[in-house]
C-alpha atoms as a PDB file:
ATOM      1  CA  UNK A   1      21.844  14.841  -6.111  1.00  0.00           C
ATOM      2  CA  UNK A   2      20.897  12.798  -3.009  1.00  0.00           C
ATOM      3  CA  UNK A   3      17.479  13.133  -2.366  1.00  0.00           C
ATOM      4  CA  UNK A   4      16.637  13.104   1.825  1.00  0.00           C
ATOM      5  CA  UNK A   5      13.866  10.711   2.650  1.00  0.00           C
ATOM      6  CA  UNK A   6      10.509  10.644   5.469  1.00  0.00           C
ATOM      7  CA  UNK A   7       8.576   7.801   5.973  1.00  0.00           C
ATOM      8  CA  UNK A   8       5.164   8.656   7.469  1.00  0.00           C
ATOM      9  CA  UNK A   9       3.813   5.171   8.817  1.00  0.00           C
ATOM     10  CA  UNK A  10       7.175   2.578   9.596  1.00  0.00           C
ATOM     11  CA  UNK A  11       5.351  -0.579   9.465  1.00  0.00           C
ATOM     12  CA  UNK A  12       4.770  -3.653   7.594  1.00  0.00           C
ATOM     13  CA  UNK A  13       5.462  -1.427   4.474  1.00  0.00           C
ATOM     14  CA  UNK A  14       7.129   1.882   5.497  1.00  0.00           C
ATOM     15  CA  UNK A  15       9.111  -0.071   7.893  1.00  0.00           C
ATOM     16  CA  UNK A  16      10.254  -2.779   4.797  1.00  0.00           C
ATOM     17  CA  UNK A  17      10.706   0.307   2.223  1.00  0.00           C
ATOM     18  CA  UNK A  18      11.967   3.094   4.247  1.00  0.00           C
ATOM     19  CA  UNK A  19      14.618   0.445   6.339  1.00  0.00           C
ATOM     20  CA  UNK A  20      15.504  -0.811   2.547  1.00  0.00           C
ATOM     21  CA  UNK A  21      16.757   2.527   1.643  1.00  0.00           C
ATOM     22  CA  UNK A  22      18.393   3.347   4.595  1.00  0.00           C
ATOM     23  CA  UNK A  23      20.191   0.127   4.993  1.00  0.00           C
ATOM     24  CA  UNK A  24      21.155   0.777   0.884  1.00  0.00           C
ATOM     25  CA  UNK A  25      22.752   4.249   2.473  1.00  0.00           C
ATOM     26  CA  UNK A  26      19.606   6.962   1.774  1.00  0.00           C
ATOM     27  CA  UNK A  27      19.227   9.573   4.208  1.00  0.00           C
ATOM     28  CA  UNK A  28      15.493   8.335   5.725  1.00  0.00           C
ATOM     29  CA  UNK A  29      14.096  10.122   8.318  1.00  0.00           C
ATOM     30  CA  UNK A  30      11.195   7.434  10.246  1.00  0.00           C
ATOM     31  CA  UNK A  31       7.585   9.069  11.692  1.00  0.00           C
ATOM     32  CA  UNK A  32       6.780   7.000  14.311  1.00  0.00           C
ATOM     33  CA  UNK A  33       3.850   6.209  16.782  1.00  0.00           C
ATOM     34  CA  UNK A  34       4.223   3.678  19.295  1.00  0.00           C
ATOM     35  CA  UNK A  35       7.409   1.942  18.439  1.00  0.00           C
ATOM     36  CA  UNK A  36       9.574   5.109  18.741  1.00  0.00           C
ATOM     37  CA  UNK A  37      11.132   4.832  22.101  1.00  0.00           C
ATOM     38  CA  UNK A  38      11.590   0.856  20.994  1.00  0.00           C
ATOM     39  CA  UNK A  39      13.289   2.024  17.863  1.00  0.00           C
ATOM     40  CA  UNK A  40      15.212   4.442  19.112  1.00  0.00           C
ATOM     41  CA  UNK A  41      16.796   1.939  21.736  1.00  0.00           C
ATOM     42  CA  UNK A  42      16.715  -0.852  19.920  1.00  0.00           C
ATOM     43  CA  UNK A  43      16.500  -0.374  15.922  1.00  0.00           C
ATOM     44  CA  UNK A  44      14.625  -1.183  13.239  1.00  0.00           C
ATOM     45  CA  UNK A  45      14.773  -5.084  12.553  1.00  0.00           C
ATOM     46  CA  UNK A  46      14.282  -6.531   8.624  1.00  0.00           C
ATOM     47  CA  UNK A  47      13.662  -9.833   8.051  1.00  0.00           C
ATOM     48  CA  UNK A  48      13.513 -10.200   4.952  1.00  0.00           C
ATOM     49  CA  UNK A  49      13.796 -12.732   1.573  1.00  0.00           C
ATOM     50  CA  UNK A  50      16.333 -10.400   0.159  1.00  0.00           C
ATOM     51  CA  UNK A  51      18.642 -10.777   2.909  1.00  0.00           C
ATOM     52  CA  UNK A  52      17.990  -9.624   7.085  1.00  0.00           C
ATOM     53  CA  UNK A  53      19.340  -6.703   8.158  1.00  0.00           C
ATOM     54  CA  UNK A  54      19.110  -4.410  11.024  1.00  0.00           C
ATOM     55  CA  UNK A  55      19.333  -0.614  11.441  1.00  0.00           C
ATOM     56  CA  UNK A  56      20.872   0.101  14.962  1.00  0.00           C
ATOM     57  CA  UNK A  57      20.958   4.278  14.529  1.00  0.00           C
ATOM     58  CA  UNK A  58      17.899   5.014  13.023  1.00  0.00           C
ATOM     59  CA  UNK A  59      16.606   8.739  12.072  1.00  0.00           C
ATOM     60  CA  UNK A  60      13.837   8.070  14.478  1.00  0.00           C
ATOM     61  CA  UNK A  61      11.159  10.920  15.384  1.00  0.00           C
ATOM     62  CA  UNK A  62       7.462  10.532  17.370  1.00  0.00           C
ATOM     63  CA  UNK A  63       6.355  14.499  16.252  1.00  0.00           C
ATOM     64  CA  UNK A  64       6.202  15.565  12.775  1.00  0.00           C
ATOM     65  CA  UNK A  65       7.475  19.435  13.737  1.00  0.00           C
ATOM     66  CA  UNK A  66      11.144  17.797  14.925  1.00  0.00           C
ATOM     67  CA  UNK A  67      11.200  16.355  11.667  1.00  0.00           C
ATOM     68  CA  UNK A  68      13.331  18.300   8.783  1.00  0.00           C
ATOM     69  CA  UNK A  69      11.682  18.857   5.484  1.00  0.00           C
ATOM     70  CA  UNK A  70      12.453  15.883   3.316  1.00  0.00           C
ATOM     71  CA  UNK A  71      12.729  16.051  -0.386  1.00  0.00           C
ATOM     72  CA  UNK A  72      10.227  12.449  -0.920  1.00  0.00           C
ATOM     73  CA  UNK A  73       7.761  11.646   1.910  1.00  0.00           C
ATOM     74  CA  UNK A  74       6.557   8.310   1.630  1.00  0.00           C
ATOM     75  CA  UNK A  75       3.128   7.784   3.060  1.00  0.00           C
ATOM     76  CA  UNK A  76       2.722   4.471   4.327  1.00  0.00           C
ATOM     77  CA  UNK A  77      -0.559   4.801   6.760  1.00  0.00           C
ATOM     78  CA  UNK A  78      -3.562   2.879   6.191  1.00  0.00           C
ATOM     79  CA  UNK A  79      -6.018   5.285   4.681  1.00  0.00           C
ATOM     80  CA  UNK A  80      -8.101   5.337   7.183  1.00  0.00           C
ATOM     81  CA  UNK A  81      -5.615   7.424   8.833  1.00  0.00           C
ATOM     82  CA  UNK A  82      -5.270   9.822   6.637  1.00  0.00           C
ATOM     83  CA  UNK A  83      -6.993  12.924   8.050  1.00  0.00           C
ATOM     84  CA  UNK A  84      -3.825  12.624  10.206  1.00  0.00           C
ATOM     85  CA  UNK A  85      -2.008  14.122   7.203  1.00  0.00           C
ATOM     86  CA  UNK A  86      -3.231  17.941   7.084  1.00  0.00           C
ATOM     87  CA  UNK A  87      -0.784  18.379  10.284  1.00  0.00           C
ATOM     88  CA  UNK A  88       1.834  15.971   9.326  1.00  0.00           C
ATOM     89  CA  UNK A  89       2.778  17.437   5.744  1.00  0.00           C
ATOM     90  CA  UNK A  90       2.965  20.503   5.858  1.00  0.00           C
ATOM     91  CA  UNK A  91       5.714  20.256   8.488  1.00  0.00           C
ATOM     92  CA  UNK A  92       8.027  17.275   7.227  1.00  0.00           C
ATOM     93  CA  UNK A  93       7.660  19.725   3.142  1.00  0.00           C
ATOM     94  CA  UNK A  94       9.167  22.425   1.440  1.00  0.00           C
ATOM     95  CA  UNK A  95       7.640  23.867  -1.783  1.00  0.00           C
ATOM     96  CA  UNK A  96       9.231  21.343  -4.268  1.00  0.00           C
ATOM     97  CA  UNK A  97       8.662  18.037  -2.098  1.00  0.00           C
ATOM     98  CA  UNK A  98       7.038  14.957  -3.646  1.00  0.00           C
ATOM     99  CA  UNK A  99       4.539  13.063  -1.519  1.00  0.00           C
ATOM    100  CA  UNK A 100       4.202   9.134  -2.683  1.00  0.00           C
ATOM    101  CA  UNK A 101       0.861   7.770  -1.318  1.00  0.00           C
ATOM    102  CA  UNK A 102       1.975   3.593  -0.552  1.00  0.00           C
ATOM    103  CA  UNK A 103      -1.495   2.850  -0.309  1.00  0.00           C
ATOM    104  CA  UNK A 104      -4.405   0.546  -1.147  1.00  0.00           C
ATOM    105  CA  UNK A 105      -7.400   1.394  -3.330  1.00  0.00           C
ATOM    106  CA  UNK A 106      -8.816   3.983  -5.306  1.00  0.00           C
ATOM    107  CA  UNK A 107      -9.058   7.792  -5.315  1.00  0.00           C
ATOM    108  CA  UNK A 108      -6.696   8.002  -2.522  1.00  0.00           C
ATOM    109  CA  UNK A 109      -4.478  10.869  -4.611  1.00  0.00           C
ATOM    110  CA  UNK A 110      -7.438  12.713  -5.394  1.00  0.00           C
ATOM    111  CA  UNK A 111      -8.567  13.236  -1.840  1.00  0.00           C
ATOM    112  CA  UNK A 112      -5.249  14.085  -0.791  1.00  0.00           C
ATOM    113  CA  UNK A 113      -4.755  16.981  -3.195  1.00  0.00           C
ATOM    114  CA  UNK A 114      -8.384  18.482  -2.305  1.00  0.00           C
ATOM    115  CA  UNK A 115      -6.183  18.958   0.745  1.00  0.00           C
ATOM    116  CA  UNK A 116      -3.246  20.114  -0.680  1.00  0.00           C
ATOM    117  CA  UNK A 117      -4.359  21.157  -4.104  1.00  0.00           C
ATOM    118  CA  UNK A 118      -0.557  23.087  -4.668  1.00  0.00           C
ATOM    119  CA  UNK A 119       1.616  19.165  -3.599  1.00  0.00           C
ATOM    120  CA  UNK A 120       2.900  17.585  -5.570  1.00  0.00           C
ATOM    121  CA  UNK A 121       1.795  13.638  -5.524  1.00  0.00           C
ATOM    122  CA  UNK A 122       2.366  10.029  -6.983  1.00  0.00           C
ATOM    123  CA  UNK A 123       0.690   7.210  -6.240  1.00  0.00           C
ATOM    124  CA  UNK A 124       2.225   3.911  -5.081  1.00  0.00           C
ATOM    125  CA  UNK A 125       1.489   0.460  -5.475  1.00  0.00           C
ATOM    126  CA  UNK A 126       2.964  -2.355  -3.451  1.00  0.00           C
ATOM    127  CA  UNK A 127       2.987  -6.027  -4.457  1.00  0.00           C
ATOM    128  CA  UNK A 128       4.627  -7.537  -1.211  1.00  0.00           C
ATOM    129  CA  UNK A 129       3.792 -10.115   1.401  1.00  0.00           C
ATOM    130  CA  UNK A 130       5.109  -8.366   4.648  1.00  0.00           C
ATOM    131  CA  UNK A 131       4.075  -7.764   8.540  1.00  0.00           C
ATOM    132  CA  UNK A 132       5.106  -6.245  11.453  1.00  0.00           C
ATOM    133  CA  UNK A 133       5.939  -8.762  13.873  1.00  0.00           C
ATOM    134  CA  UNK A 134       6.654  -6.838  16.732  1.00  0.00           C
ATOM    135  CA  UNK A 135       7.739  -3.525  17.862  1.00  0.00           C
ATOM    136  CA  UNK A 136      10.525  -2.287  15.080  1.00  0.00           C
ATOM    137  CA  UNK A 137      10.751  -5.784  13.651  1.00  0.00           C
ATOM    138  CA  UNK A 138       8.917  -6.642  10.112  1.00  0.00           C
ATOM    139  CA  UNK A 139       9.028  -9.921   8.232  1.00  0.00           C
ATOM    140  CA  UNK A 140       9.097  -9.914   4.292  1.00  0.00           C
ATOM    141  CA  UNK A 141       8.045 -13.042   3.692  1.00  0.00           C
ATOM    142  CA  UNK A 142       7.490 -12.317  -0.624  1.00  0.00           C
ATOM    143  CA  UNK A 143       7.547 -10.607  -3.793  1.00  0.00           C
ATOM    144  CA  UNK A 144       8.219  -6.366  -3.205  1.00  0.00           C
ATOM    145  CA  UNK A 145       7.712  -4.639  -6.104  1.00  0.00           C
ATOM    146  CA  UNK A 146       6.542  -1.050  -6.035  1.00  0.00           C
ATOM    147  CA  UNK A 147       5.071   0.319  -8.917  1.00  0.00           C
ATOM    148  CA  UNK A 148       5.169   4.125  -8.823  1.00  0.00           C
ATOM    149  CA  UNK A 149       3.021   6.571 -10.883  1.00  0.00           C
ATOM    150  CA  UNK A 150       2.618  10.140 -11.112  1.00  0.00           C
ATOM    151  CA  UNK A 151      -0.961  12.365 -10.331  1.00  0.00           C
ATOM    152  CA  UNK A 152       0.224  15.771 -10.281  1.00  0.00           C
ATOM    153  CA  UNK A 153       3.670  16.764 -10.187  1.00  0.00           C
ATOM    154  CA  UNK A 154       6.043  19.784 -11.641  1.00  0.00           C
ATOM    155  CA  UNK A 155       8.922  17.586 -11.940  1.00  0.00           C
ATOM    156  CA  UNK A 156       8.479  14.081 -13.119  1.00  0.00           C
ATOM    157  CA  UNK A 157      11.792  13.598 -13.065  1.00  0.00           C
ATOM    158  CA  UNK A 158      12.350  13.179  -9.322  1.00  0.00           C
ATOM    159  CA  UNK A 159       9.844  10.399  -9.453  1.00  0.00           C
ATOM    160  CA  UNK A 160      12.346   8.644 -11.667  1.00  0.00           C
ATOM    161  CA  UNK A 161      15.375   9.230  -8.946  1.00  0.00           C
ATOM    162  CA  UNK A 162      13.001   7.538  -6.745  1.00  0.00           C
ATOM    163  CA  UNK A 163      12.382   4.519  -8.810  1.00  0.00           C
ATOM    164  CA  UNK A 164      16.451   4.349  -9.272  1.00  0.00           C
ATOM    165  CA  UNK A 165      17.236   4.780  -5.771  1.00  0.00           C
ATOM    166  CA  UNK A 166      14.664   2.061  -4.807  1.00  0.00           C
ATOM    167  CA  UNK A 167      16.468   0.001  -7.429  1.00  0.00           C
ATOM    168  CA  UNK A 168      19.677   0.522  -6.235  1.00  0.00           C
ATOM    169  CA  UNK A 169      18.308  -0.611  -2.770  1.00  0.00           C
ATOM    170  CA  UNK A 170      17.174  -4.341  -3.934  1.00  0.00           C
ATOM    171  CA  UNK A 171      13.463  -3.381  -4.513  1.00  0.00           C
ATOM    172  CA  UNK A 172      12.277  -4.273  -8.109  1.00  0.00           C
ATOM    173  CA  UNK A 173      10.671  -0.596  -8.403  1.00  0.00           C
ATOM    174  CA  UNK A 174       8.728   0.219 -12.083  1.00  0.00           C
ATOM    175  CA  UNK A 175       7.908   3.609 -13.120  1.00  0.00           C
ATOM    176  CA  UNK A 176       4.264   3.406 -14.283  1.00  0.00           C
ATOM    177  CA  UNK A 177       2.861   5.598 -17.200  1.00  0.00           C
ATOM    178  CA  UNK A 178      -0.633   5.115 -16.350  1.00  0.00           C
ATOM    179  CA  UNK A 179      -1.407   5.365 -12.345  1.00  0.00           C
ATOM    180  CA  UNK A 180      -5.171   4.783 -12.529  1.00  0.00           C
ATOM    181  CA  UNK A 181      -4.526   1.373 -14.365  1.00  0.00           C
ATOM    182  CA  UNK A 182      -1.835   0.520 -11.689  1.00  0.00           C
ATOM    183  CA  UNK A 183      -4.516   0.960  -8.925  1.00  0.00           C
ATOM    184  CA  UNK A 184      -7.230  -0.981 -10.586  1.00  0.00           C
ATOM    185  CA  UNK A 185      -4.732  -3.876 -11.406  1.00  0.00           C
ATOM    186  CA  UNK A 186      -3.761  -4.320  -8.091  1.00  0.00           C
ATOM    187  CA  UNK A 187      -7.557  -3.617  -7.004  1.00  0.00           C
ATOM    188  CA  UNK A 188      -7.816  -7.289  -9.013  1.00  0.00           C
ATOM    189  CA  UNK A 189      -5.811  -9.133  -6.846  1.00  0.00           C
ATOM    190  CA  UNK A 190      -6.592  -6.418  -3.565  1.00  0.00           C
ATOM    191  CA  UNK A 191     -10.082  -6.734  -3.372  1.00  0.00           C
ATOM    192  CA  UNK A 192     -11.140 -10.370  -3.433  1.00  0.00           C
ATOM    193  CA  UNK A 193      -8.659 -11.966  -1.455  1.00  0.00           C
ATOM    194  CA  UNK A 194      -8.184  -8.805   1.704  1.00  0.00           C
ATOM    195  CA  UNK A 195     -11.665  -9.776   1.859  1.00  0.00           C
ATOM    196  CA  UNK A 196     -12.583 -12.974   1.688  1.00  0.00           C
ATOM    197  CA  UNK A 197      -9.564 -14.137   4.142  1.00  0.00           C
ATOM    198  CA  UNK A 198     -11.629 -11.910   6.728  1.00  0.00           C
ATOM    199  CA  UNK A 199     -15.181 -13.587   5.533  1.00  0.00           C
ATOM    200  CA  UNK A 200     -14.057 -16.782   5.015  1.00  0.00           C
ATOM    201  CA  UNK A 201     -11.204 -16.870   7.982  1.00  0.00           C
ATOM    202  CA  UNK A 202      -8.577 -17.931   5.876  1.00  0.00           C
ATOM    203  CA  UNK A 203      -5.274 -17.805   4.774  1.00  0.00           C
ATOM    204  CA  UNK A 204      -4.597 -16.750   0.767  1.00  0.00           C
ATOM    205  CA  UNK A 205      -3.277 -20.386   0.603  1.00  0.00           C
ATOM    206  CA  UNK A 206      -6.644 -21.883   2.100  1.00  0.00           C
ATOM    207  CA  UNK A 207      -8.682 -19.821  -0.597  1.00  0.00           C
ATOM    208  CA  UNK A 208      -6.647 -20.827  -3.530  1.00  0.00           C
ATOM    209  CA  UNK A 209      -6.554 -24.472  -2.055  1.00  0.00           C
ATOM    210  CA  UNK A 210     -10.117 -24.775  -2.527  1.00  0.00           C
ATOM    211  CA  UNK A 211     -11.630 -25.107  -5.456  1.00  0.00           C
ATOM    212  CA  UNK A 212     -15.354 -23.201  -4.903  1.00  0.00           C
ATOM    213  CA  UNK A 213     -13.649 -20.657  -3.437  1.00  0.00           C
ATOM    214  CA  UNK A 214     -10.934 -20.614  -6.140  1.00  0.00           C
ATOM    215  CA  UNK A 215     -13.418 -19.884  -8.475  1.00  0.00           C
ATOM    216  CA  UNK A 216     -15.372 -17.227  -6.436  1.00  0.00           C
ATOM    217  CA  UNK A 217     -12.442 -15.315  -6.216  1.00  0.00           C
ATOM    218  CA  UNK A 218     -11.963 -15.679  -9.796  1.00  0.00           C
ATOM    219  CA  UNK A 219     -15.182 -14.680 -10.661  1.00  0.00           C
ATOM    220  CA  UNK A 220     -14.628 -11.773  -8.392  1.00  0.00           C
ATOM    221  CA  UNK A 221     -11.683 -10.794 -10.450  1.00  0.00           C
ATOM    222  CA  UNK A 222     -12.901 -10.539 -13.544  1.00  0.00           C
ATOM    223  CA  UNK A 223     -15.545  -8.708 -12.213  1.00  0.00           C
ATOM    224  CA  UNK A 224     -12.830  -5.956 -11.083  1.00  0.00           C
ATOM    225  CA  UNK A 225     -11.368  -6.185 -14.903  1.00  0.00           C
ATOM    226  CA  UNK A 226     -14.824  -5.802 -16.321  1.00  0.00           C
ATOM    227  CA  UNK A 227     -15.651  -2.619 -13.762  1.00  0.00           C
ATOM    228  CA  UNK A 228     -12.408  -1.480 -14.767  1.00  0.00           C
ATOM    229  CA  UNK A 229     -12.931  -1.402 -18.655  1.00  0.00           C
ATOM    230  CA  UNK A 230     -16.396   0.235 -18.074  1.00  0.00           C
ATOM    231  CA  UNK A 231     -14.422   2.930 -16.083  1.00  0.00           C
ATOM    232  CA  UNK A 232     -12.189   3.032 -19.234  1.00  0.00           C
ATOM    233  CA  UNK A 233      -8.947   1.048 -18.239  1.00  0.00           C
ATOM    234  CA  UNK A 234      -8.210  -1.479 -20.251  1.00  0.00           C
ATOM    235  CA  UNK A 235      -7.609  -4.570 -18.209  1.00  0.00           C
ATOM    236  CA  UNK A 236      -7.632  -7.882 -19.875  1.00  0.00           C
ATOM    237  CA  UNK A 237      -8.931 -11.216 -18.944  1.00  0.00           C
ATOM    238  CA  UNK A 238      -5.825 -12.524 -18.680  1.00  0.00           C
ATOM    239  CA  UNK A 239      -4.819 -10.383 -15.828  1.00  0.00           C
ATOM    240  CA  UNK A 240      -6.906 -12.279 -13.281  1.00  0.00           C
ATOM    241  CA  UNK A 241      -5.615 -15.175 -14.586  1.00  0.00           C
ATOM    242  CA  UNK A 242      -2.012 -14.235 -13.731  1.00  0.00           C
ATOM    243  CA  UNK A 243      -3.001 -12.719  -9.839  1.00  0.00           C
ATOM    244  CA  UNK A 244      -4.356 -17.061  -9.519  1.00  0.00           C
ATOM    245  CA  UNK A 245      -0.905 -18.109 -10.598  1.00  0.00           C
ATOM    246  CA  UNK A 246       0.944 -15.493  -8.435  1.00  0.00           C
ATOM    247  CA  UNK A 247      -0.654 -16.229  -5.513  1.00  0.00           C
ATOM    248  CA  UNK A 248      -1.155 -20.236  -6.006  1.00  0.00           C
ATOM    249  CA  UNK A 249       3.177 -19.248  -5.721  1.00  0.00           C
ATOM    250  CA  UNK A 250       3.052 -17.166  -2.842  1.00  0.00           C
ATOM    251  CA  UNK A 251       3.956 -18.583   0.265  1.00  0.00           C
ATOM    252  CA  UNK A 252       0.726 -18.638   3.131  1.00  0.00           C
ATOM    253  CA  UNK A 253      -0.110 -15.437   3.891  1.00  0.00           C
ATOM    254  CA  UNK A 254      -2.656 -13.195   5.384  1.00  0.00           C
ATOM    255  CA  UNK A 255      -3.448  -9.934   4.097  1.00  0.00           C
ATOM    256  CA  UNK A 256      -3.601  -6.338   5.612  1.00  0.00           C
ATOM    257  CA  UNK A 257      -7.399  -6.852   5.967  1.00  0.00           C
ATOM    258  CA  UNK A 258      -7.188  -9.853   7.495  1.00  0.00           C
ATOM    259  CA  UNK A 259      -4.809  -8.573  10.509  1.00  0.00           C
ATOM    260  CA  UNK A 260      -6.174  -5.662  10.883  1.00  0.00           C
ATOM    261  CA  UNK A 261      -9.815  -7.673  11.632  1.00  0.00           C
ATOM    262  CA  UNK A 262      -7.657 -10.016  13.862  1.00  0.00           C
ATOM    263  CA  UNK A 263      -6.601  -7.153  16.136  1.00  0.00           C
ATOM    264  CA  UNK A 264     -10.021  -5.127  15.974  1.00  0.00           C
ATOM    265  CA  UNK A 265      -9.084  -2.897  14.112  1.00  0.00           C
ATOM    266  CA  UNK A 266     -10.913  -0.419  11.467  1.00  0.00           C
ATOM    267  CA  UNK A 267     -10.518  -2.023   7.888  1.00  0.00           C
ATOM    268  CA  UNK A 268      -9.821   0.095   4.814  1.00  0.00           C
ATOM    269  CA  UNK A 269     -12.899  -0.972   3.536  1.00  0.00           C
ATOM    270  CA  UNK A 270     -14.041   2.931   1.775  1.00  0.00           C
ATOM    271  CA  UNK A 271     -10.878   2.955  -1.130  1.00  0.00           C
ATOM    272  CA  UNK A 272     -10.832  -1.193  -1.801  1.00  0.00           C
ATOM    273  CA  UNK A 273     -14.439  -1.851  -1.923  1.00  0.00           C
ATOM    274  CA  UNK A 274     -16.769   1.590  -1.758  1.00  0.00           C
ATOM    275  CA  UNK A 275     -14.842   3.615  -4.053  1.00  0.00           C
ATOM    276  CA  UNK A 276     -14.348   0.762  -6.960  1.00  0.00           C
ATOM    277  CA  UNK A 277     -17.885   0.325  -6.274  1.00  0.00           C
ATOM    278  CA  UNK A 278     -19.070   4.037  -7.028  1.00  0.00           C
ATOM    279  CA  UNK A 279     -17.040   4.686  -9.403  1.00  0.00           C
ATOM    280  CA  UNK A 280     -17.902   1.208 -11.802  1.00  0.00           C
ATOM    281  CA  UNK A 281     -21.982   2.442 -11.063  1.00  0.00           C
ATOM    282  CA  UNK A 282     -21.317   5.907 -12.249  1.00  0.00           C
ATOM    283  CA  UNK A 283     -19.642   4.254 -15.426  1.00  0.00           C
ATOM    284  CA  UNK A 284     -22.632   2.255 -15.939  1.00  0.00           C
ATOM    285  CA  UNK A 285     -21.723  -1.468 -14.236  1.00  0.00           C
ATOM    286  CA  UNK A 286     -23.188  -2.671 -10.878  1.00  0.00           C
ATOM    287  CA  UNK A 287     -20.041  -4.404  -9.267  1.00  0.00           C
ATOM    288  CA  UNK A 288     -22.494  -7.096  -7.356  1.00  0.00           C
ATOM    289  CA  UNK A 289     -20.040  -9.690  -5.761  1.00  0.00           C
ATOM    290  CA  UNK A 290     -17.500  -6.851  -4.596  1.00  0.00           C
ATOM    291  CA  UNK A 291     -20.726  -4.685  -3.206  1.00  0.00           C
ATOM    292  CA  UNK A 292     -21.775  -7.725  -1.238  1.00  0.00           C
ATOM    293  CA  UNK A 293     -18.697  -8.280  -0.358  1.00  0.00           C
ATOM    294  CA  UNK A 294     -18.231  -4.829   1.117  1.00  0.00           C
ATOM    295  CA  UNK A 295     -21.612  -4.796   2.908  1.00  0.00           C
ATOM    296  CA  UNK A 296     -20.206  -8.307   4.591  1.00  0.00           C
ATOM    297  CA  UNK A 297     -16.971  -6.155   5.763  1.00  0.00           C
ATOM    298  CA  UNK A 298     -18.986  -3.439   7.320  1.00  0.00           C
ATOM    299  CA  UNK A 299     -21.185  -5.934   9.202  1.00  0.00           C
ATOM    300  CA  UNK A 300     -18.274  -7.660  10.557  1.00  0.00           C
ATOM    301  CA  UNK A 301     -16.688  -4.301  11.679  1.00  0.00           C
ATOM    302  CA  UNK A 302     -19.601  -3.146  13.399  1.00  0.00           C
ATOM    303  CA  UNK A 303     -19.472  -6.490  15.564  1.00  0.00           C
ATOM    304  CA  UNK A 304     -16.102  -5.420  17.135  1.00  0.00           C
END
């Protein structure tokens, strides 16, 4: 059974995900905002490491209610727009729909099913260098896995047809058995360098490149593992140790944070940093590099 696709939030990641599964042949249906009439003149443009491509006739919509109800909605929005969701989902659903939450940070499926405490909902975790460029036109530039977990669902099943489909589109796509572990892991990698390229106006390559601030955002890593153990995920040492090697690999790159701060814009500062944060204190560890670090971010916000 073919499974019929939304993508709520076609940028650097819905845009790279979504256009990878339609280009693979999936029926997608795209939610956007401002690059719909672009898109639906133009396209949706890929460059990517696995090979360019470009969508000329894409299922392109600017309302939610002209949307049909799709059988996976991937939500690719930056959290901080997610009160947009109580009007969105309930018209792109029907009863049995699975909702995958492509976001950053933690607690991000538990706020969504206060909302919609009958949805079902996994969680998503992307490990990907990619941007939007310009109107319908993202750049991969590395890595794309997806690691995809389940919170609450009736039917895990269809959360494995995802994974496969995914798969069968060119995206190295893992079904994880333990969701709350995938979050914190990429939390490791997430939370020192989104913000210190903002703080420290820098590229990941700059950081890395350097070594005081190599091992400040070391230190801040294992700080992440320990807050993570105390919260009772078992994350080992040498976890941090393998996010240095990734990204001393990755190619020069600068994070979600780091554009969205470039272009004004609000930072998704309460699920990376205030969440981990209040969660780690209520387990009995004070997280005090990553709560610094987060009182930095709002500072720097409020100076827009």
């Amino acid at each position: 059974m073919s499974l019929r696709y939304a993508v709520v939030g076609p940028g650097a990641l819905g845009g790279f995900y979504g256009g990878m599964l339609a280009h693979s042949g999936q029926e997608v249906h795209f939610l956007f905002n401002s690059d719909y009439k672009f898109v639906k003149e133009n396209g949706l443009k890929v460059d990517s490491i696995y090979g360019d491509f470009h969508l000329h006739n894409v299922l392109a919509y600017n309302k939610a209610e002209t949307m049909p109800a799709c059988d996976v909605v991937l939500v690719c929005l930056k959290t901080i727009r997610n009160g947009l969701l109580k009007n969105i989902i309930p018209a792109i659903t029907h009863k049995d729909s699975l909702v995958i939450l492509i976001q950053n940070g933690l607690g991000v499926e538990e706020d969504v099913s206060k909302q919609f405490p009958n949805l079902n909902i996994a969680g998503g975790l992307a490990f990907i260098c990619s941007n939007k460029i310009g109107p319908g036109h993202i750049a991969h530039l590395d890595y794309g896995k997806l690691n995809l977990g389940v919170y609450r669902m009736n039917d895990p099943a269809i959360l494995q047809k995802v994974c496969d489909d995914f798969n069968r589109a060119g995206v190295p796509t893992e079904y994880s058995s333990d969701l709350i572990k995938s979050r914190w892991q990429k939390l490791v990698w997430n939370i020192p360098f989104n913000g210190m390229t903002v703080v420290m106006n820098a590229t990941t390559d700059q950081l890395i490149q350097n070594k005081d601030i190599r091992q400040l955002v070391y230190d801040m890593m294992l700080e992440v593992v320990t807050a993570a153990n105390h919260c009772g995920v078992a994350l080992k040492v040498d976890y941090a140790h393998n996010m240095i090697d990734l990204t001393e690999k990755m190619t020069s790159y600068a994070p979600s944070m780091r554009l969205d701060y470039d272009n004004k814009r609000p930072m998704e500062i309460e699920y990376i940093y205030s969440r981990p944060v209040h969660e780690a204190k209520k387990a009995g560890f004070d997280m005090k590099k990553v709560a610094m670090l987060e009182k930095q971010l709002r500072y720097i916000q409020t100076t827009y």
